[in-house]
C-alpha atoms as a PDB file:
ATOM      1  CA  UNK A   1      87.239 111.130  99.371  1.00  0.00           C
ATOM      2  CA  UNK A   2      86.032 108.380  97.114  1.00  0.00           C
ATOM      3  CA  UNK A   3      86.370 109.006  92.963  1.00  0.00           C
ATOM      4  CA  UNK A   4      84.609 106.702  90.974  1.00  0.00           C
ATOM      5  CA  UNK A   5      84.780 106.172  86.895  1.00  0.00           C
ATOM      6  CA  UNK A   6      81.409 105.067  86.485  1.00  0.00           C
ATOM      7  CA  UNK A   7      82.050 103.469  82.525  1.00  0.00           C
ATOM      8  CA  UNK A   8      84.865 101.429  83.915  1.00  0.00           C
ATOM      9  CA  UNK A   9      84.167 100.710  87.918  1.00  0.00           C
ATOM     10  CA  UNK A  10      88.017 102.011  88.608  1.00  0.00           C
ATOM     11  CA  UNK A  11      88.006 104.203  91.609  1.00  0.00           C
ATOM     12  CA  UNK A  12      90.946 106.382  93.491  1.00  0.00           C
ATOM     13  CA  UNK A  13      90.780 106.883  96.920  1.00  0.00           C
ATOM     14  CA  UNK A  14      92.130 110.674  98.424  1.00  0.00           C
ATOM     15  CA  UNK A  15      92.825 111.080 101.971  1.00  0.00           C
ATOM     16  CA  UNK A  16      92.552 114.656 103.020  1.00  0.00           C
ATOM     17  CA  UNK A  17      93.398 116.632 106.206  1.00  0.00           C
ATOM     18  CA  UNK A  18      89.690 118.416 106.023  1.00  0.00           C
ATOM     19  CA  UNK A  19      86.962 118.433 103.357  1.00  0.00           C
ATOM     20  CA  UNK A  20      87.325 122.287 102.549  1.00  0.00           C
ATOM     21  CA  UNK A  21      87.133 123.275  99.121  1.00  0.00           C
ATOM     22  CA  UNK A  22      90.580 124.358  98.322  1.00  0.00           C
ATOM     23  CA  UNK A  23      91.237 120.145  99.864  1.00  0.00           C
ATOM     24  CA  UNK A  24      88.739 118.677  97.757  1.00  0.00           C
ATOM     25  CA  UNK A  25      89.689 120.769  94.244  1.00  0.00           C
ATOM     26  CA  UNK A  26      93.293 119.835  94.878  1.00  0.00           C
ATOM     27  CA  UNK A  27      92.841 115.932  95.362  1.00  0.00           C
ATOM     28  CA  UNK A  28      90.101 115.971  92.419  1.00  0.00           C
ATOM     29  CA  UNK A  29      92.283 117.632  90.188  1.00  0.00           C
ATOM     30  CA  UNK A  30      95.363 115.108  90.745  1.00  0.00           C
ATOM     31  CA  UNK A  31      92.814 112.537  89.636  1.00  0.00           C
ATOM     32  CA  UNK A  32      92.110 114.264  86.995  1.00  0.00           C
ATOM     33  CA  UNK A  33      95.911 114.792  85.562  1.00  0.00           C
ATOM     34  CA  UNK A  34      96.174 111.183  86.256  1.00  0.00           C
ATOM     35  CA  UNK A  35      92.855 109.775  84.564  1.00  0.00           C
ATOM     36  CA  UNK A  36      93.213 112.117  81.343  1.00  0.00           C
ATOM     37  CA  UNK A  37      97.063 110.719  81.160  1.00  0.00           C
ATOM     38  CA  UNK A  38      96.336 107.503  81.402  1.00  0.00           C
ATOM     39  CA  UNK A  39      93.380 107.471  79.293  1.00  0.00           C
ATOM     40  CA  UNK A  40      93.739 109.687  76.558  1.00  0.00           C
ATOM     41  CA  UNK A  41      90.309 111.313  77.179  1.00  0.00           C
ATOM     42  CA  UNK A  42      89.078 114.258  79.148  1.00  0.00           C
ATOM     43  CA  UNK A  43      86.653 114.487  81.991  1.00  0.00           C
ATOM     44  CA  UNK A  44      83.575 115.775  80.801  1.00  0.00           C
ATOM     45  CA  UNK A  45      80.592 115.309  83.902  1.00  0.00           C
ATOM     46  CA  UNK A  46      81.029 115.175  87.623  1.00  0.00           C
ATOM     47  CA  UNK A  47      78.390 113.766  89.562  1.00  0.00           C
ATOM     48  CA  UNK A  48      78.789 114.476  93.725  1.00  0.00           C
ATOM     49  CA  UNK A  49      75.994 115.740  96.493  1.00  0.00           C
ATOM     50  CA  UNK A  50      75.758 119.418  97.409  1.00  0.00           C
ATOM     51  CA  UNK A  51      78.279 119.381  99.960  1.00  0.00           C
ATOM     52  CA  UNK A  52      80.621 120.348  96.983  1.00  0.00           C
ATOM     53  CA  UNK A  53      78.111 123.512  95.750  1.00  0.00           C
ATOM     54  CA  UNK A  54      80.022 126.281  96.144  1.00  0.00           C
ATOM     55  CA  UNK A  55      81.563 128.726  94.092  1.00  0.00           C
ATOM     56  CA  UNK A  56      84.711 127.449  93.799  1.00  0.00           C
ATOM     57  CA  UNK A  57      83.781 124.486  92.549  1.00  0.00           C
ATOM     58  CA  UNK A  58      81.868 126.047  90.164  1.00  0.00           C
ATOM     59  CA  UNK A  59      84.783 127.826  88.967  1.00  0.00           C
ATOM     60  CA  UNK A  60      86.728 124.917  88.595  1.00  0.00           C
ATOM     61  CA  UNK A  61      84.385 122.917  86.487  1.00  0.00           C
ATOM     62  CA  UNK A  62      83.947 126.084  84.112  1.00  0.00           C
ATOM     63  CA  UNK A  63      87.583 125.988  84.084  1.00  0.00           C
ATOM     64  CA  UNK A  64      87.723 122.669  82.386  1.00  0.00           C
ATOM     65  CA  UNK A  65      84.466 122.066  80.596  1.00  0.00           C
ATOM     66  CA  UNK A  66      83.128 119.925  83.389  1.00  0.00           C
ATOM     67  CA  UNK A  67      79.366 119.240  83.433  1.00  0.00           C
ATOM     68  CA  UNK A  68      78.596 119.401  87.447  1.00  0.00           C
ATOM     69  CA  UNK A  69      75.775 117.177  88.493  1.00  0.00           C
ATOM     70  CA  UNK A  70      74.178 117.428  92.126  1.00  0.00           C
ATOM     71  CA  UNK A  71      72.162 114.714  93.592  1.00  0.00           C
ATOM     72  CA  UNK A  72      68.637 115.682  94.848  1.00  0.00           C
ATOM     73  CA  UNK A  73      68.740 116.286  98.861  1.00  0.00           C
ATOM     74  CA  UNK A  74      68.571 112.717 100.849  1.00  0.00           C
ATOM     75  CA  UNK A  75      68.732 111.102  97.865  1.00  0.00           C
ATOM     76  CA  UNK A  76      72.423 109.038  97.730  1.00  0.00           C
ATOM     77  CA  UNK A  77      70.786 106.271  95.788  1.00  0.00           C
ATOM     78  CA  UNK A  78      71.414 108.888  92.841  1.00  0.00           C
ATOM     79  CA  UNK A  79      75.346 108.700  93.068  1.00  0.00           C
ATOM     80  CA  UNK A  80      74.884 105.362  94.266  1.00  0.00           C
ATOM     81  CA  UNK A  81      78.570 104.288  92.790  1.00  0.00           C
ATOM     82  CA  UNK A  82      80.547 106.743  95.167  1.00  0.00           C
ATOM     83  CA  UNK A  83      77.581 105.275  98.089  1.00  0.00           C
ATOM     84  CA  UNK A  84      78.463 101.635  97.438  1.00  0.00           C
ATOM     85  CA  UNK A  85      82.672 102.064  97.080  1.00  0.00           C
ATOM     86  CA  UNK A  86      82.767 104.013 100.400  1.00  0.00           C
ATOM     87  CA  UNK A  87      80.513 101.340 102.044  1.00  0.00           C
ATOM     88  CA  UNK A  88      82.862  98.938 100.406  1.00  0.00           C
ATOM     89  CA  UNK A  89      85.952 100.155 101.516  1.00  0.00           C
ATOM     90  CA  UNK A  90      85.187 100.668 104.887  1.00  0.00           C
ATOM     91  CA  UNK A  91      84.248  97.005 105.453  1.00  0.00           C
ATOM     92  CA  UNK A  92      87.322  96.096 104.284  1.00  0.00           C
ATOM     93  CA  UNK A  93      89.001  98.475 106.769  1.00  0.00           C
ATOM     94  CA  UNK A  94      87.550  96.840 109.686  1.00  0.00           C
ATOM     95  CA  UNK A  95      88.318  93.403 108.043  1.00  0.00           C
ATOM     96  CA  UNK A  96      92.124  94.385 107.021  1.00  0.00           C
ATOM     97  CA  UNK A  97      92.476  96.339 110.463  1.00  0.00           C
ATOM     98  CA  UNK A  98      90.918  93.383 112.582  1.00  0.00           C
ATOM     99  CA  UNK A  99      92.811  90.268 110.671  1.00  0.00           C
ATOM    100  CA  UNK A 100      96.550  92.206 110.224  1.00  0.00           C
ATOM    101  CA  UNK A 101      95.822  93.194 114.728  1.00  0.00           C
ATOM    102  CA  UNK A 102      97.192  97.258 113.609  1.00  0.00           C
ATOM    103  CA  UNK A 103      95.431 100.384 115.264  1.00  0.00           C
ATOM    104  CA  UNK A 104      92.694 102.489 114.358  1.00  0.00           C
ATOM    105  CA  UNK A 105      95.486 104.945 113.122  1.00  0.00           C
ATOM    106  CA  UNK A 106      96.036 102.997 109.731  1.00  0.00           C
ATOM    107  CA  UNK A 107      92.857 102.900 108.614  1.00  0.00           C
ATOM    108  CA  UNK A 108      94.256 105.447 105.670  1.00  0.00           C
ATOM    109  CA  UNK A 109      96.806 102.723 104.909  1.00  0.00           C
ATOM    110  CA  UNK A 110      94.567  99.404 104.900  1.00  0.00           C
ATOM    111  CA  UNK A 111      91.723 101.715 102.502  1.00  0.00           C
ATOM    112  CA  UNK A 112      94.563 102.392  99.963  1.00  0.00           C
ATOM    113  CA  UNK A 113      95.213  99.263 100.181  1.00  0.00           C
ATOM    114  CA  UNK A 114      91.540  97.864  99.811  1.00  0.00           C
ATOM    115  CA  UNK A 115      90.769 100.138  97.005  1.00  0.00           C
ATOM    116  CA  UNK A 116      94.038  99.082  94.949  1.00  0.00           C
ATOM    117  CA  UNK A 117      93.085  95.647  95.235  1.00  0.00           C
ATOM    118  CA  UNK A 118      89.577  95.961  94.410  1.00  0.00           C
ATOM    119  CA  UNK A 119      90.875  97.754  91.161  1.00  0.00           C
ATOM    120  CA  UNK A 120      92.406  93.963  90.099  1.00  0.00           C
ATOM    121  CA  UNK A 121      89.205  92.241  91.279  1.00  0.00           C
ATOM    122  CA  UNK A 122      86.136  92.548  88.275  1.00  0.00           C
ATOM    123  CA  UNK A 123      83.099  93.953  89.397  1.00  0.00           C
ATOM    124  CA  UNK A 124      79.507  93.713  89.759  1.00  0.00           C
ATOM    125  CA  UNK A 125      78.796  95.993  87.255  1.00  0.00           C
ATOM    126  CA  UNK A 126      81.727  94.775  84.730  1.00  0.00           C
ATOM    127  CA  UNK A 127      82.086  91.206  85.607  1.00  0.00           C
ATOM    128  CA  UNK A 128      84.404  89.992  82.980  1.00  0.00           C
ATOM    129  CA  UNK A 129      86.914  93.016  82.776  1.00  0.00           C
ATOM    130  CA  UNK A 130      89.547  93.933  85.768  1.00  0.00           C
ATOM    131  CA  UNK A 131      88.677  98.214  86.253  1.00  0.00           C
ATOM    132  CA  UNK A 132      92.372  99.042  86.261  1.00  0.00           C
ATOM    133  CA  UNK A 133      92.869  97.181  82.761  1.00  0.00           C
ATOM    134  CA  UNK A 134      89.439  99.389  81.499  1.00  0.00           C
ATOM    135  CA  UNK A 135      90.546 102.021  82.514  1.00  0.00           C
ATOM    136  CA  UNK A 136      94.416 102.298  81.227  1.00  0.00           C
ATOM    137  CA  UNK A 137      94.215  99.838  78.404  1.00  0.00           C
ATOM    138  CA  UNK A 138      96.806  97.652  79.703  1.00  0.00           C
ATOM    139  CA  UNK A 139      96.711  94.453  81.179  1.00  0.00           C
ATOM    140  CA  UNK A 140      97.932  93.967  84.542  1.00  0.00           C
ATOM    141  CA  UNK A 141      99.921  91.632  86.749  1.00  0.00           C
ATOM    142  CA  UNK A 142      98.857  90.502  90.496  1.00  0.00           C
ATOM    143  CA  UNK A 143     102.111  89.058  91.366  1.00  0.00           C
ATOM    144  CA  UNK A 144     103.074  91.794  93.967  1.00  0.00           C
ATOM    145  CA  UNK A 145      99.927  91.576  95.798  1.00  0.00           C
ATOM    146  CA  UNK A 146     100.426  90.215 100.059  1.00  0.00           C
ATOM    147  CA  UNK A 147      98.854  90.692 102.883  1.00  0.00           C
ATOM    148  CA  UNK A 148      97.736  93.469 104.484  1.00  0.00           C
ATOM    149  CA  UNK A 149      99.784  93.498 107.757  1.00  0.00           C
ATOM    150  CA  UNK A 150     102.256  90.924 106.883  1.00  0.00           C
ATOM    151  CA  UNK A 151     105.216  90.725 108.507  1.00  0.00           C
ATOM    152  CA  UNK A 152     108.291  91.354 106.161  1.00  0.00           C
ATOM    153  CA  UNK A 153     111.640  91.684 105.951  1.00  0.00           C
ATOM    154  CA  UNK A 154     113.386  94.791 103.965  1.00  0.00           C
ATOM    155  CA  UNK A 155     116.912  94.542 102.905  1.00  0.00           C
ATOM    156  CA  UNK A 156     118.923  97.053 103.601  1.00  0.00           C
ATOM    157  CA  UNK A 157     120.836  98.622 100.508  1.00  0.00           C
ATOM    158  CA  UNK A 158     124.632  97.815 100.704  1.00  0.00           C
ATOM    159  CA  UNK A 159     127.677  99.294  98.479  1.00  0.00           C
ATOM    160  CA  UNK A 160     130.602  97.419  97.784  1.00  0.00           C
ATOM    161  CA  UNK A 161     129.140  95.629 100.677  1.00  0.00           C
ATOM    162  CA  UNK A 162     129.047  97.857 103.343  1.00  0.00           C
ATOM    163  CA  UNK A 163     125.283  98.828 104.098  1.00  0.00           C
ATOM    164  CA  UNK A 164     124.727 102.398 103.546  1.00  0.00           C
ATOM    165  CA  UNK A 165     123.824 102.688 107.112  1.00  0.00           C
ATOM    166  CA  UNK A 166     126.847 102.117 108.474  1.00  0.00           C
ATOM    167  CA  UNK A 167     127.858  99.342 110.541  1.00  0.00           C
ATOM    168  CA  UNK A 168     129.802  95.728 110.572  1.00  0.00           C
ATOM    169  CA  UNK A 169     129.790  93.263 107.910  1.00  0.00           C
ATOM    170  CA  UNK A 170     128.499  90.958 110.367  1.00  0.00           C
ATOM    171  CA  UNK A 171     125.174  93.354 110.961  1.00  0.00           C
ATOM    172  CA  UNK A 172     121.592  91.809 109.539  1.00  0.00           C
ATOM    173  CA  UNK A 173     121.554  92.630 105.956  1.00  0.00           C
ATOM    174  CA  UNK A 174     117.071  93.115 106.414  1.00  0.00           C
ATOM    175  CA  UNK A 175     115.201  94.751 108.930  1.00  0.00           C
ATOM    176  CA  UNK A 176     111.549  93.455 109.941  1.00  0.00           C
ATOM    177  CA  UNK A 177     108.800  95.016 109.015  1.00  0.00           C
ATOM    178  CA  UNK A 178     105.107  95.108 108.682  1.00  0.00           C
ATOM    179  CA  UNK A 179     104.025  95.341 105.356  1.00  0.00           C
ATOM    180  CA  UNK A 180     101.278  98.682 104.845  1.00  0.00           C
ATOM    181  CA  UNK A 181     100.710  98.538 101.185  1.00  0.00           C
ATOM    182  CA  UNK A 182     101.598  99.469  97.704  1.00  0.00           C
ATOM    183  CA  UNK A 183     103.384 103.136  96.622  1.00  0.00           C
ATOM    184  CA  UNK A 184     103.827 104.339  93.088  1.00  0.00           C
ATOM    185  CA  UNK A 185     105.835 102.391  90.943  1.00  0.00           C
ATOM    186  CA  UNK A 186     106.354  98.746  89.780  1.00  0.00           C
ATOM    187  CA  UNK A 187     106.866  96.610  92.531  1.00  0.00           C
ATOM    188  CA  UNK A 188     107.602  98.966  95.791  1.00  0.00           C
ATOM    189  CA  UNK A 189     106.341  98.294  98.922  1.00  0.00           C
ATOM    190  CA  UNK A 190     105.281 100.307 101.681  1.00  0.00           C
ATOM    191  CA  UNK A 191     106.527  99.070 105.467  1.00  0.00           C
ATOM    192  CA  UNK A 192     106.794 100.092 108.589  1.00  0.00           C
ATOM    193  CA  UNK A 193     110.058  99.252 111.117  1.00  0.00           C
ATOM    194  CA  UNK A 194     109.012  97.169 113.736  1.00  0.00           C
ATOM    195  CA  UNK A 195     111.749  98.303 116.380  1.00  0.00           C
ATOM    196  CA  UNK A 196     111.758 101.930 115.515  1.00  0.00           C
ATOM    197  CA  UNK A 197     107.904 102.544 113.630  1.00  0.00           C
ATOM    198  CA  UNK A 198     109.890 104.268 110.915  1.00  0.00           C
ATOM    199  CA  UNK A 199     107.769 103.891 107.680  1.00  0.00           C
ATOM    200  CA  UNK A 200     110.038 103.032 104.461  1.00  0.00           C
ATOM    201  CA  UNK A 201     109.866 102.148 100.719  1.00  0.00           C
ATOM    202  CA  UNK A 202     111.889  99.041  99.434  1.00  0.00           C
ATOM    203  CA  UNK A 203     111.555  97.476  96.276  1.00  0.00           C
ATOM    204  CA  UNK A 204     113.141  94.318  97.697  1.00  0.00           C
ATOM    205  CA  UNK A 205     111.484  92.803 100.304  1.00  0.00           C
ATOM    206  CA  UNK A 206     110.751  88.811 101.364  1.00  0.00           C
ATOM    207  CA  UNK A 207     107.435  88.313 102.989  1.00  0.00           C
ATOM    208  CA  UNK A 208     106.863  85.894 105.795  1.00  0.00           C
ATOM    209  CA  UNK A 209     103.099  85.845 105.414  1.00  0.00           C
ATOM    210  CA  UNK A 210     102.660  82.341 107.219  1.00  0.00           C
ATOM    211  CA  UNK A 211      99.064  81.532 108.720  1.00  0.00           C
ATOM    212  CA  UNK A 212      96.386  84.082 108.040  1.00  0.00           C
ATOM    213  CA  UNK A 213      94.371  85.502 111.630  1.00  0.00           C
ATOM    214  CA  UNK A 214      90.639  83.942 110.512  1.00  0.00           C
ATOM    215  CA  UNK A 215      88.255  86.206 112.516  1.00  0.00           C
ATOM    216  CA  UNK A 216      85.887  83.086 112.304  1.00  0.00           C
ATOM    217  CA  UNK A 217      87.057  79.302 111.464  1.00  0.00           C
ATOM    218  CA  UNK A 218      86.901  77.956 107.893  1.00  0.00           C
ATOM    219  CA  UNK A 219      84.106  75.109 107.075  1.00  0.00           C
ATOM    220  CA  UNK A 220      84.817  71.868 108.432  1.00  0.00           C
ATOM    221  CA  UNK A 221      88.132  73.200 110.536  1.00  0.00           C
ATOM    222  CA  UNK A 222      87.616  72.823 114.557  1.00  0.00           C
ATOM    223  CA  UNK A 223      84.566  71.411 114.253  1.00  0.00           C
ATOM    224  CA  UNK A 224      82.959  68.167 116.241  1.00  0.00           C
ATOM    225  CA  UNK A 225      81.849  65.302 114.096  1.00  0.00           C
ATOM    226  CA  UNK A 226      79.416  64.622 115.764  1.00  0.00           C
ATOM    227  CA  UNK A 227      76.280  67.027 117.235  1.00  0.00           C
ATOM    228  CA  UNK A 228      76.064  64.620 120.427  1.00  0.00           C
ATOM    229  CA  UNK A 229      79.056  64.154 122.427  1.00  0.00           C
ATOM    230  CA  UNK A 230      79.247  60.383 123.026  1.00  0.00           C
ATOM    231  CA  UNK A 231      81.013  60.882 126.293  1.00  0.00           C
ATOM    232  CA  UNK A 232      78.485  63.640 127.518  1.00  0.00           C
ATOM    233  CA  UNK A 233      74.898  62.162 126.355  1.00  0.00           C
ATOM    234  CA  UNK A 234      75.474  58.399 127.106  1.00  0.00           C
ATOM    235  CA  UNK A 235      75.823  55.584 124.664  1.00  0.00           C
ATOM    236  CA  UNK A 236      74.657  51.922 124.089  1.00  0.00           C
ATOM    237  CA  UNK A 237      78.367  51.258 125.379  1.00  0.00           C
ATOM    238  CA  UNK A 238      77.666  53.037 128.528  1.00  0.00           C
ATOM    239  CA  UNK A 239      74.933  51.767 129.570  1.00  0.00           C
ATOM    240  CA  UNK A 240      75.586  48.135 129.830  1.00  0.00           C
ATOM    241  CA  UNK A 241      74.342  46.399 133.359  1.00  0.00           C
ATOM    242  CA  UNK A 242      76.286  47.896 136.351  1.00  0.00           C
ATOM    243  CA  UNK A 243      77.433  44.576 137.298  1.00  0.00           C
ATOM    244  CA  UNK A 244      79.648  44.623 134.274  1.00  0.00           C
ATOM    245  CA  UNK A 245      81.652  47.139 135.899  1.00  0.00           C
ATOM    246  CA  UNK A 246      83.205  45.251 138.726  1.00  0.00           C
ATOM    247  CA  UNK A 247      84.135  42.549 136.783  1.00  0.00           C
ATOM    248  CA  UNK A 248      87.791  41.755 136.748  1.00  0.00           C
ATOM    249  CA  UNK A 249      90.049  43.011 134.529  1.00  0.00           C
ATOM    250  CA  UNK A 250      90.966  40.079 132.754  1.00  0.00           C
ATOM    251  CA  UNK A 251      87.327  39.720 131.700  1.00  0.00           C
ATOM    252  CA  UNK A 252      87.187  43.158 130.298  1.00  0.00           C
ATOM    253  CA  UNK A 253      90.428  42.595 127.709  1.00  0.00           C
ATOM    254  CA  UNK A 254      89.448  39.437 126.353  1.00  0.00           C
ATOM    255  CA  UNK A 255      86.693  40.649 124.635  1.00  0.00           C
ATOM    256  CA  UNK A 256      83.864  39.067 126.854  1.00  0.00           C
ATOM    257  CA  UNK A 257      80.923  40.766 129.576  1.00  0.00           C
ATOM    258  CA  UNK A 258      79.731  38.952 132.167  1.00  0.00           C
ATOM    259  CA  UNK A 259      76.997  37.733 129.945  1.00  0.00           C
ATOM    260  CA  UNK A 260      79.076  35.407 127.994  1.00  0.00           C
ATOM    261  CA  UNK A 261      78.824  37.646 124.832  1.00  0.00           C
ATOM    262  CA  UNK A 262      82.155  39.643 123.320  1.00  0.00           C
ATOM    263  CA  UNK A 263      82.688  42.682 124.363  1.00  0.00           C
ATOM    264  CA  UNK A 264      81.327  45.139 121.714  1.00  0.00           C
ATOM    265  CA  UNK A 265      84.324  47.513 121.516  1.00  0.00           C
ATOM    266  CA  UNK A 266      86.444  44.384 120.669  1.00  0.00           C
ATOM    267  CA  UNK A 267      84.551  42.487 118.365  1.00  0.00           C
ATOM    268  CA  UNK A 268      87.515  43.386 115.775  1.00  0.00           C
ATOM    269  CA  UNK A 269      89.736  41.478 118.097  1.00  0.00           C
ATOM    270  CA  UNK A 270      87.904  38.238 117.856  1.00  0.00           C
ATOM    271  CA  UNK A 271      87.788  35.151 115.756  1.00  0.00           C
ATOM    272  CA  UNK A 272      84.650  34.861 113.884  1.00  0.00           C
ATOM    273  CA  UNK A 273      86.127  31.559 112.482  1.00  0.00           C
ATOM    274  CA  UNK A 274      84.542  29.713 115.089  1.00  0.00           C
ATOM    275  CA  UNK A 275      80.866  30.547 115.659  1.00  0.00           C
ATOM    276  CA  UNK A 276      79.901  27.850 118.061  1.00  0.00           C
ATOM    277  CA  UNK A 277      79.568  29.861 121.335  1.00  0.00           C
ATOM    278  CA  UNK A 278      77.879  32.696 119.791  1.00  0.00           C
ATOM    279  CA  UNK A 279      74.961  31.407 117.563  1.00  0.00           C
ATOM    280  CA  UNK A 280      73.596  35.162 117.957  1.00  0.00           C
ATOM    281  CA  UNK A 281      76.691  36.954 115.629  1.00  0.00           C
ATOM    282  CA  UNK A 282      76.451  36.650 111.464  1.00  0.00           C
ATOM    283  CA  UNK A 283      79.100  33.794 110.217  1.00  0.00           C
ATOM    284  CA  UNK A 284      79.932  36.575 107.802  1.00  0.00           C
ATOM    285  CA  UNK A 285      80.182  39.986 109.553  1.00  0.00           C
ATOM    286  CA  UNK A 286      80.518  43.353 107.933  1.00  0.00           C
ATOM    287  CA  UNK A 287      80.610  47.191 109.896  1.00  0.00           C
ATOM    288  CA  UNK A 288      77.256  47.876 108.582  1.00  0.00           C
ATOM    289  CA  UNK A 289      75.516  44.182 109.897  1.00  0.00           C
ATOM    290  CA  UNK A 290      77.616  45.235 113.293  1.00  0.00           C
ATOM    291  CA  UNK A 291      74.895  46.775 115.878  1.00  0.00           C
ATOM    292  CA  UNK A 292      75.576  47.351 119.177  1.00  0.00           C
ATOM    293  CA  UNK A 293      73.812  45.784 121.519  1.00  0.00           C
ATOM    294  CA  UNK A 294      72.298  47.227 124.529  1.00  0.00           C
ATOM    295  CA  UNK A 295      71.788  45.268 127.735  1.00  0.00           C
ATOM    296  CA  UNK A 296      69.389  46.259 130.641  1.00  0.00           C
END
């Protein structure tokens, strides 16, 4: 369940089990200890579609002075903020889900993750302000932020330099790991155990992010340089007189065909000094006055 701050473009994401009401209240009211915390202000209007008019919501909003606003029926273009972030985050789902190569079953995991980093990112609406920094006042740092789906490597807390584990001295002092996102905090990180699937929190952790997995290739990388293959369409080299073919070798690596002139894929090799044989080449060549010539 997408929540939205529409005066600051900061939204919360809340992943719920079902979307009864006693589900819904619960999650929007977290946000709403959270957001009046943080900001110093209270909520005073609530804007959703009539999937949430019931009677206990209505109770809840009377509860804490809460204007409730419905949108008309078939109209989402009226809460068109809430529309546009779940539209949002779900493309970045299938992006984060496709690029990291995880399941369907962490699609929870890569939209907290999508809507935490979106909250660093300025917006449409407020293109010069980060939402998170509108919305608490505080400026913020990006320095944690990795990959979603990296793989990691979590140490493993040790005292008096045993690990707390158990084990040798001579064990691995990190386990790998595949990073799923952020947790409360400053700085802790979210992974889950390769080996055993065991999800964990760690503070410290060294990511080996290496290569990212491009769905599509980057402009100008794997590309041909030229829209004709040479080899495939025929060039002026290739279609010199067939006789030239069964000359011998010798004739073919010094630079000359079997009509006297030099070979064209060799006139780098040859010594335009002396001009006398070949009244047909420039006394002072350059690549550009260089054509190929084509025999028939």
């Amino acid at each position: 369940m997408p929540i939205v701050d529409a005066g600051t473009s900061y939204k919360h994401g809340a992943y719920l089990l079902d979307k009864s009401d006693l589900s819904t209240i619960a999650a929007f009211d977290d946000f709403r200890i959270e957001a009046e915390s943080l900001t110093g202000r209270k909520i005073r209007r609530l804007r959703t579609d009539r999937a949430f008019e019931s009677a206990a919501w209505g109770d809840y909003c009377k509860q804490h002075d809460i204007v409730h606003e419905f949108t008309a029926p078939y109209s989402s273009a009226q809460n068109g903020l809430a529309e546009r972030a779940i539209r949002m985050t779900m493309d970045d789902v299938r992006t984060l889900l496709r690029d990291s190569g995880l399941g369907h079953s962490y699609w929870a995991e890569a939209a907290a993750y999508s809507v935490a980093t979106r909250n660093l990112i300025p917006s449409r609406r407020h293109p010069g302000w980060i939402p998170l920094e509108l919305f608490s006042g505080r400026r913020q740092d990006v320095s944690h932020l990795h990959a979603f789906g990296a793989k990691c490597w979590a140490k493993i807390p040790t005292v008096h330099g045993v690990q707390v584990t158990g084990g040798s001295k001579l064990d691995p002092r990190s386990i790998e790991c595949c990073f799923l996102g952020y947790v409360g905090g400053n700085g802790n990180y979210k992974v889950q155990e390769v080996v055993s699937r065991r999800v964990l929190i760690s503070r410290d952790v060294v990511f080996e992010e290496g290569q990212p997995h491009r769905t599509s290739p980057s402009v100008g990388e794997d590309l041909p340089l030229f829209d004709i293959s040479l080899e495939t369409e025929g060039s002026s080299y290739d279609k010199l007189d067939d006789t030239s073919t069964s000359e011998p070798t010798d004739h073919i690596t010094s630079g000359h065909n079997n009509h006297g002139d030099p070979d064209p894929g060799d006139w780098g090799n040859q010594d335009w000094g002396n001009q006398d044989n070949h009244p047909d080449i420039p006394t002072g060549p350059t690549q550009r006055d260089i054509e190929p010539r084509r025999f028939s």
